[in-house]
C-alpha atoms as a PDB file:
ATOM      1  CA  UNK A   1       0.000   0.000   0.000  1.00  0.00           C
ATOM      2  CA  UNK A   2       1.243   3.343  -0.705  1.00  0.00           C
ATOM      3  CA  UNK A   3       2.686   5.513   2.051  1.00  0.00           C
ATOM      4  CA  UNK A   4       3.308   8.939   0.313  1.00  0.00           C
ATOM      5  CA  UNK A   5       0.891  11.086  -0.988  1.00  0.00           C
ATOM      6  CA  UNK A   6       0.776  12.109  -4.980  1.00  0.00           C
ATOM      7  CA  UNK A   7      -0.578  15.414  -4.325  1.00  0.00           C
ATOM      8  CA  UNK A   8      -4.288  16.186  -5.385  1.00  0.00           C
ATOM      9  CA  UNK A   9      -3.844  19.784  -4.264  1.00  0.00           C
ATOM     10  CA  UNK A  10      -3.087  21.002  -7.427  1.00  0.00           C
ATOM     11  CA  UNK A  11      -5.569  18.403  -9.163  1.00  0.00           C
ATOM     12  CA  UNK A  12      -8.448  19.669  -6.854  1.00  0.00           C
ATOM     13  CA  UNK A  13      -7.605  23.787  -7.832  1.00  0.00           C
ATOM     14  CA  UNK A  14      -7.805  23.190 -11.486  1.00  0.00           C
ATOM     15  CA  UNK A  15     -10.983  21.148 -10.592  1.00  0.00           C
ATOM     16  CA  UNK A  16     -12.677  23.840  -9.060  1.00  0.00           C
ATOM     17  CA  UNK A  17     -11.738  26.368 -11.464  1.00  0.00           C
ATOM     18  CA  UNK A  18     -14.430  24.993 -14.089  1.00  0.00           C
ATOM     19  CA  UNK A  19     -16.873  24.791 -11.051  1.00  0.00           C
ATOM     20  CA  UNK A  20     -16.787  28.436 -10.750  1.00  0.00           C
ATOM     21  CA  UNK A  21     -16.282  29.376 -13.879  1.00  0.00           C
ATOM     22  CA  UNK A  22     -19.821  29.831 -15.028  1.00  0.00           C
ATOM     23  CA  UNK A  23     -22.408  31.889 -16.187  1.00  0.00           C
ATOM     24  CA  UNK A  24     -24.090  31.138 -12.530  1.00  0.00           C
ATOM     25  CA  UNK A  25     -20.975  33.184 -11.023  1.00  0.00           C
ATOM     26  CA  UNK A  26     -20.114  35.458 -14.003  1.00  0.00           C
ATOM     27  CA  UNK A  27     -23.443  36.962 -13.882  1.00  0.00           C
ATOM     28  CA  UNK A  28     -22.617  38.755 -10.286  1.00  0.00           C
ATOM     29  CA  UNK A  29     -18.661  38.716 -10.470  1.00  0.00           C
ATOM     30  CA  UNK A  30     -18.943  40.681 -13.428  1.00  0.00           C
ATOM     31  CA  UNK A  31     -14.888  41.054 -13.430  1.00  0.00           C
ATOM     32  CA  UNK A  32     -14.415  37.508 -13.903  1.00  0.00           C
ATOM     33  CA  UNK A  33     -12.863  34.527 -12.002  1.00  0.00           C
ATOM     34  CA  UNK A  34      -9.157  34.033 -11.353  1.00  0.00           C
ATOM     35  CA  UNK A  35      -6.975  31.351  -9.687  1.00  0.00           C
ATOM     36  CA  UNK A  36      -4.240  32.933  -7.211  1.00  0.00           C
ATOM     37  CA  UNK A  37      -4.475  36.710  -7.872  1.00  0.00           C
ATOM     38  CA  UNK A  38      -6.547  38.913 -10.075  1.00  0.00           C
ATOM     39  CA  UNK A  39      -4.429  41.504 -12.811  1.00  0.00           C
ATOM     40  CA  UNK A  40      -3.894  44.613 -11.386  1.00  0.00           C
ATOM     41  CA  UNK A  41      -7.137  47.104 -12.664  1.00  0.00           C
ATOM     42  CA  UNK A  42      -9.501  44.555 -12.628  1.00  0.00           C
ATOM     43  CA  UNK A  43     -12.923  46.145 -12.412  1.00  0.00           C
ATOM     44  CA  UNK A  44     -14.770  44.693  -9.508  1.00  0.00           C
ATOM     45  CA  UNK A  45     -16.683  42.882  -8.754  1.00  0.00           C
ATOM     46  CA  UNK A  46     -14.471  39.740  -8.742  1.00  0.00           C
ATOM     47  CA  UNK A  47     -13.644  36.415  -8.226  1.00  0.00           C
ATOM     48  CA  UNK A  48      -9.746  34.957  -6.868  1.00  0.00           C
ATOM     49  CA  UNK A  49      -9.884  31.013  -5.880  1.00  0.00           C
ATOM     50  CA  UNK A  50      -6.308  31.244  -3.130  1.00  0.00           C
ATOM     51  CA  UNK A  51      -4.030  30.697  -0.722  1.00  0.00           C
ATOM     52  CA  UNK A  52      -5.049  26.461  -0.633  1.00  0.00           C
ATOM     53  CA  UNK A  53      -3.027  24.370   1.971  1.00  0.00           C
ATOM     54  CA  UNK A  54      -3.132  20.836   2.404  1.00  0.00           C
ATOM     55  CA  UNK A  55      -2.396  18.455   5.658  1.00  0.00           C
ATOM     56  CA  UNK A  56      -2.041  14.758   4.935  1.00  0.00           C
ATOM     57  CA  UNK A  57      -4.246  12.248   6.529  1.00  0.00           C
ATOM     58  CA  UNK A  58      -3.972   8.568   6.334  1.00  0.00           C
ATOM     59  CA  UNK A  59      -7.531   6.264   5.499  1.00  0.00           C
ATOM     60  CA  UNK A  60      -7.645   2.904   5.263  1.00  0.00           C
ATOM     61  CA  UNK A  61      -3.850   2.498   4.801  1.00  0.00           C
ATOM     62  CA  UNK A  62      -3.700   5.173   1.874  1.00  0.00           C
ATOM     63  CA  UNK A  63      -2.812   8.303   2.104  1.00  0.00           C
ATOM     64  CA  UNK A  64      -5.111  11.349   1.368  1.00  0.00           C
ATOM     65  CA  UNK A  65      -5.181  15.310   1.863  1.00  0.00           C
ATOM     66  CA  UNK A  66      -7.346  17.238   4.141  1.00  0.00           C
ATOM     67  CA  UNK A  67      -7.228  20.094   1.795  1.00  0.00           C
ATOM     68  CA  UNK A  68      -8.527  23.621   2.415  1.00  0.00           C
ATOM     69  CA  UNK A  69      -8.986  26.993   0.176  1.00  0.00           C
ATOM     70  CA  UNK A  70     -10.225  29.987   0.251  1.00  0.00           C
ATOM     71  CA  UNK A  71     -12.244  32.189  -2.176  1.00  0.00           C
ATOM     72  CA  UNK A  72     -12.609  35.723  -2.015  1.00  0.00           C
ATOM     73  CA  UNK A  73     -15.264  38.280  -3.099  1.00  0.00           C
ATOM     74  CA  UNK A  74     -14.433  41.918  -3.966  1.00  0.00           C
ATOM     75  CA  UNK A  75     -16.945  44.293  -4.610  1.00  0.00           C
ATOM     76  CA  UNK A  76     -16.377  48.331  -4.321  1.00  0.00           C
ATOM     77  CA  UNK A  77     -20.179  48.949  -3.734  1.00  0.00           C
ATOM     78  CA  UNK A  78     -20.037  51.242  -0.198  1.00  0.00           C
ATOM     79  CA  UNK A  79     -21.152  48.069   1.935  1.00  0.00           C
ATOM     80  CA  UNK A  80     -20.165  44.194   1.668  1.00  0.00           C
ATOM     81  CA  UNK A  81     -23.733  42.930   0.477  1.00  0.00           C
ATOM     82  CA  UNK A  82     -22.463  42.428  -2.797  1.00  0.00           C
ATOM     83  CA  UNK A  83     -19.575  40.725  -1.786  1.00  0.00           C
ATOM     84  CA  UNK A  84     -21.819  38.278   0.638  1.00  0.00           C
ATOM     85  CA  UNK A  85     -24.193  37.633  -2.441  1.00  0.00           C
ATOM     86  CA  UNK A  86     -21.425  36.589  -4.343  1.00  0.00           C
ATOM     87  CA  UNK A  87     -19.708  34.367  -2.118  1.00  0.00           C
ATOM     88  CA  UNK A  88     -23.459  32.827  -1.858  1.00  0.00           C
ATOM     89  CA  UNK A  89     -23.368  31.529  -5.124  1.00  0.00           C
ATOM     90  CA  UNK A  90     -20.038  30.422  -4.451  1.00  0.00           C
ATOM     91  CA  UNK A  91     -21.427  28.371  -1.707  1.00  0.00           C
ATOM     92  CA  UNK A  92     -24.106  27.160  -3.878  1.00  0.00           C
ATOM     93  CA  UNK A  93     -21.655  26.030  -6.858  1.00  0.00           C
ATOM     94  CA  UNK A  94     -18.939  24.352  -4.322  1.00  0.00           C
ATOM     95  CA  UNK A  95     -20.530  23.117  -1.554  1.00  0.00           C
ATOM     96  CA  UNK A  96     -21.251  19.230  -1.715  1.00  0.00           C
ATOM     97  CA  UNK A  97     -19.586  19.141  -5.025  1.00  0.00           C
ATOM     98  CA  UNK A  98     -16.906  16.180  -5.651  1.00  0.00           C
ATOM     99  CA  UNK A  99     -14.890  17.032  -8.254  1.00  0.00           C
ATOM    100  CA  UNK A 100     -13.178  15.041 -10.386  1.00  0.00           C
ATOM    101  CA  UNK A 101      -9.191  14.762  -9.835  1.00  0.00           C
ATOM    102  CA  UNK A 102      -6.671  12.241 -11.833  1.00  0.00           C
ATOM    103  CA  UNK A 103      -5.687   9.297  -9.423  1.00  0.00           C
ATOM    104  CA  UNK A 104      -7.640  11.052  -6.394  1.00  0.00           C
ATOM    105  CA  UNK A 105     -11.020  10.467  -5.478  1.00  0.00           C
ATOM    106  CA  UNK A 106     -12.831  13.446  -3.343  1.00  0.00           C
ATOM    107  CA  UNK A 107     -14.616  12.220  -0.316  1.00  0.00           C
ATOM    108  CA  UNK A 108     -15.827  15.948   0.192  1.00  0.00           C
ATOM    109  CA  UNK A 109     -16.047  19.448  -0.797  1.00  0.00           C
ATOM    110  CA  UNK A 110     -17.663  21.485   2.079  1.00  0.00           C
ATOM    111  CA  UNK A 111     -18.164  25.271   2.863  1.00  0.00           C
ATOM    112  CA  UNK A 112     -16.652  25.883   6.155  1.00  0.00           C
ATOM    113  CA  UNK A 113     -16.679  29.539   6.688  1.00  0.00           C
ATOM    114  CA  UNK A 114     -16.987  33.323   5.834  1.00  0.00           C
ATOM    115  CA  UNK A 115     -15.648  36.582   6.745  1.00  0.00           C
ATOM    116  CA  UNK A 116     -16.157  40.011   5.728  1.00  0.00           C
ATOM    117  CA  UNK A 117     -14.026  42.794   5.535  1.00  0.00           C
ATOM    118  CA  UNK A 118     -13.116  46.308   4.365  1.00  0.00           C
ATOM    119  CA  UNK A 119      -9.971  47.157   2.642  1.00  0.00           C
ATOM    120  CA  UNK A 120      -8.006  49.176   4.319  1.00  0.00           C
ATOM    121  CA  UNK A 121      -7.238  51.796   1.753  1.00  0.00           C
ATOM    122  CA  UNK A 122     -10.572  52.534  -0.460  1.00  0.00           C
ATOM    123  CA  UNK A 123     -10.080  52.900  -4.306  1.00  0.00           C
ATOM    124  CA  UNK A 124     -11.338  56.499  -5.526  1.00  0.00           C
ATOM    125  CA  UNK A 125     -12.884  56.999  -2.625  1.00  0.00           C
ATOM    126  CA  UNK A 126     -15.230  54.497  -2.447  1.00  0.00           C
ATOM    127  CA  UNK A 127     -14.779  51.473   0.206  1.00  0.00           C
ATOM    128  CA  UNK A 128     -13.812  48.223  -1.468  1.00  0.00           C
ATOM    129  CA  UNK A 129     -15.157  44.947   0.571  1.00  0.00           C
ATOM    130  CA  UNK A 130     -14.025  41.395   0.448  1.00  0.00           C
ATOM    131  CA  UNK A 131     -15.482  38.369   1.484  1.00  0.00           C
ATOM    132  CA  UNK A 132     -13.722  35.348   2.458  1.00  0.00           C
ATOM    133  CA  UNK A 133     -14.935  31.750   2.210  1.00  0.00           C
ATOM    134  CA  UNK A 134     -13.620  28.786   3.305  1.00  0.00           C
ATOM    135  CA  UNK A 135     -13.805  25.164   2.007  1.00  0.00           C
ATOM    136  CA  UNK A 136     -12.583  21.671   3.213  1.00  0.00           C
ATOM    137  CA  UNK A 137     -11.734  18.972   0.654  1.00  0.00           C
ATOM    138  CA  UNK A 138     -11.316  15.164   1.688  1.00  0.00           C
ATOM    139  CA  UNK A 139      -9.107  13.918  -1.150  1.00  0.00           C
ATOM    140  CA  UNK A 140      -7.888  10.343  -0.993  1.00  0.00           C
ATOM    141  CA  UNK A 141      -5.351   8.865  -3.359  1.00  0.00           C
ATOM    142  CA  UNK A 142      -6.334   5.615  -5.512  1.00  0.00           C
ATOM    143  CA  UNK A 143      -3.033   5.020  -7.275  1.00  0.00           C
END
């Protein structure tokens, strides 16, 4: 039985990138959806999938990942409703899901979290608000 893990990190970012990448999501994050970091003068509101982590976790004599990511909401409306209402359909799109990853299975996709915030330096003069949500992945390896 295998010991090591293979790495279905990567595997389970570029399968949630299609997830989100809809017209579901596109419709409200009018600026689009981005992996890692948006291009600087994006016009909000947007979409980043980031900052994922993984922590391995052995099942059944196989090793897996207890992954977790984070996807953030950025809206320059005055207030962080339209940030939230994103993030909801984020939520919608993600949560449940099992994605399919190359020599991984996932277990589980779950919404763990959200935070709201202001950034701390407003763009123009208006207030730019993110919203942060968290998600937990179960990925096991089968090869």
């Amino acid at each position: 039985m295998p010991t090591t893990r293979r790495g279905g990190l990567r595997g389970l970012m570029a399968a949630v990138y299609p997830l989100l990448n809809v017209s579901t999501l596109t419709t409200v994050s009018t600026g689009g959806v981005f992996q890692g970091i948006a291009p600087q003068g994006t016009a909000k509101p947007y979409t980043v999938i980031e900052a994922p982590r993984s922590e391995k976790w052995n099942a059944m004599q196989q090793s897996g990942e207890d992954d977790r990511f984070y996807v953030r909401a950025v809206s320059e409306r005055g207030d962080y409703g339209e940030a939230l209402s994103i993030i909801a359909v984020v939520i919608q799109l993600l949560d449940g899901e099992r994605p399919s990853i190359t020599n991984h299975l996932t277990v589980s996709l779950s919404w763990e979290d959200t935070r709201v915030f202001p950034d701390p330096e407003m763009v123009n003069g208006v207030p730019v608000f993110h919203a942060l949500a968290e998600f937990r992945s179960l990925v096991d390896q089968v090869s």
